[in-house]
C-alpha atoms as a PDB file:
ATOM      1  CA  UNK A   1      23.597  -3.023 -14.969  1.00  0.00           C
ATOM      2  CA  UNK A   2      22.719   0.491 -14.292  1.00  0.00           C
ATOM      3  CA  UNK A   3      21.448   1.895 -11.209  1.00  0.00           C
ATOM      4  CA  UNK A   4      18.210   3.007 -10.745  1.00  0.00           C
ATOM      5  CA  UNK A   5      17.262   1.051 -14.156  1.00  0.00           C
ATOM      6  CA  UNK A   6      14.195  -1.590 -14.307  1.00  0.00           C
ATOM      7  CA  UNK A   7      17.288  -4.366 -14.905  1.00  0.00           C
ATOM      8  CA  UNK A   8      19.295  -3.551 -11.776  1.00  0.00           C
ATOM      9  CA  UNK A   9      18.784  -6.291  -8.993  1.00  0.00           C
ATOM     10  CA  UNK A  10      21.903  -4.598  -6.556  1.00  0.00           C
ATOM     11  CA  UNK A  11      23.844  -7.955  -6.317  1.00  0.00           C
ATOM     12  CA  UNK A  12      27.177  -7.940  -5.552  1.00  0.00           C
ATOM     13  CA  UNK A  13      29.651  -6.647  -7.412  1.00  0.00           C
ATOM     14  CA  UNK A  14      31.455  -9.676  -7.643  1.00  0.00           C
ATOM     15  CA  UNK A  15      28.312 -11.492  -8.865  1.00  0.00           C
ATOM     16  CA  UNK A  16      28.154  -8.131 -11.716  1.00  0.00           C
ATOM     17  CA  UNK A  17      32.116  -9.037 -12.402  1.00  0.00           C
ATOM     18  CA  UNK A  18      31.737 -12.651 -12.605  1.00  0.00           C
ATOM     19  CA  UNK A  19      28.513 -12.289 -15.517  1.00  0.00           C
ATOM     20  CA  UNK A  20      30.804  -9.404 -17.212  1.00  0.00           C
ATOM     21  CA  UNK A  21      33.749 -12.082 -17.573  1.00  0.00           C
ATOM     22  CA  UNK A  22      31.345 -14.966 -19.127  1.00  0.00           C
ATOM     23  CA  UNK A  23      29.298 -12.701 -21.547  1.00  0.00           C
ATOM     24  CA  UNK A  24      31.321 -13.807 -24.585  1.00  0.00           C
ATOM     25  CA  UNK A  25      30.687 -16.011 -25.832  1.00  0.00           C
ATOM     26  CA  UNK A  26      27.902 -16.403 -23.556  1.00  0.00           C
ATOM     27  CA  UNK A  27      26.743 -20.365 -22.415  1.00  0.00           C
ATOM     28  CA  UNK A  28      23.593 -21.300 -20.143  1.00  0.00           C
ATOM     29  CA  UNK A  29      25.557 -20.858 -17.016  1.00  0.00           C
ATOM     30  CA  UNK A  30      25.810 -16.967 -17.430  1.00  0.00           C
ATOM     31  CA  UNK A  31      23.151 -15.568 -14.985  1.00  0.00           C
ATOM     32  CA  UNK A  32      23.032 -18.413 -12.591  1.00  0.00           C
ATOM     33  CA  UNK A  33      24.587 -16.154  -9.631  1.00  0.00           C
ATOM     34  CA  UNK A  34      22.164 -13.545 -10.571  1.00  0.00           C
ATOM     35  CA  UNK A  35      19.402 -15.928 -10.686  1.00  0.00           C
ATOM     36  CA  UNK A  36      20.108 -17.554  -7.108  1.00  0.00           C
ATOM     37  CA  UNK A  37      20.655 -13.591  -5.751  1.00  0.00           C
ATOM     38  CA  UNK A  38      17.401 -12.640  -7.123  1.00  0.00           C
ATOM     39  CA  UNK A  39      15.401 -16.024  -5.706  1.00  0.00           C
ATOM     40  CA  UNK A  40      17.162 -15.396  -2.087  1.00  0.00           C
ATOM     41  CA  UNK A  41      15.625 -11.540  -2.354  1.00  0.00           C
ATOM     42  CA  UNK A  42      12.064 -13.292  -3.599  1.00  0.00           C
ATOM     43  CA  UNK A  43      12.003 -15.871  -1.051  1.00  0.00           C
ATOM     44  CA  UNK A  44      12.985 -13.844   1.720  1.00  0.00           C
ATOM     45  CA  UNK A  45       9.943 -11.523   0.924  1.00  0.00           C
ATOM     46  CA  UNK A  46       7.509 -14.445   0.625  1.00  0.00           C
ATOM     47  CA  UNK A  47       8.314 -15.946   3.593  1.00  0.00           C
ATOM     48  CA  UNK A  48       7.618 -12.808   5.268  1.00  0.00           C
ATOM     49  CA  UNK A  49       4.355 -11.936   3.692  1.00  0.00           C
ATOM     50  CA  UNK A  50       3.524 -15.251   4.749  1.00  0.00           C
ATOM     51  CA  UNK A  51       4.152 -14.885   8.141  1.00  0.00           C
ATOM     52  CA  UNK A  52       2.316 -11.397   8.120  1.00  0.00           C
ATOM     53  CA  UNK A  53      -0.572 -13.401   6.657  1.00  0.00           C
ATOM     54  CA  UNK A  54      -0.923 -16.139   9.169  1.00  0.00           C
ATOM     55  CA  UNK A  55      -0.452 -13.765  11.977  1.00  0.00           C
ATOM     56  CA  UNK A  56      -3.120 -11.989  10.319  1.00  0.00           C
ATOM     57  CA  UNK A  57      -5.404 -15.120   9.934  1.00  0.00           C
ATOM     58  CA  UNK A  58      -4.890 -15.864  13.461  1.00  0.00           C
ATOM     59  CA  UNK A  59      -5.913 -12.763  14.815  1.00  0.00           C
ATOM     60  CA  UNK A  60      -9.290 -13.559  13.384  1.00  0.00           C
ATOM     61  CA  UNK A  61     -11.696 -14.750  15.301  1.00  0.00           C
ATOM     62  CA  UNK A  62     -14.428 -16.731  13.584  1.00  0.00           C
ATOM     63  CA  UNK A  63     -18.158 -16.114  15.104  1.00  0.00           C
ATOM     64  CA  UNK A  64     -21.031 -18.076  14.664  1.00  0.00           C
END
């Protein structure tokens, strides 16, 4: 992983050490730490563009 690249997520470098180790051969496991890193990041910024949106929604008031 290089920084700055499109590929870099910035997990740990334990996570980076751990996939380095595994690569060869490589088996279906490989990426699961990077996989759970990168879901945390996603989830994290959903749930707060979801909370952005429903404060939004609710600051809308509905006229007849």
């Amino acid at each position: 992983m290089v920084l700055g690249s499109p590929n870099n997520v910035q997990c740990a470098k334990v996570i980076r050490e751990e996939v380095y180790l595994k690569i060869n051969p490589p088996f279906e496991e490989l990426f699961d730490p990077v996989e759970e890193y990168v879901l945390t990041i996603l989830y994290d910024a959903w749930t707060h563009s979801l909370v952005e949106d429903i404060n939004t929604f609710d600051k809308v008031s509905i006229q007849n």
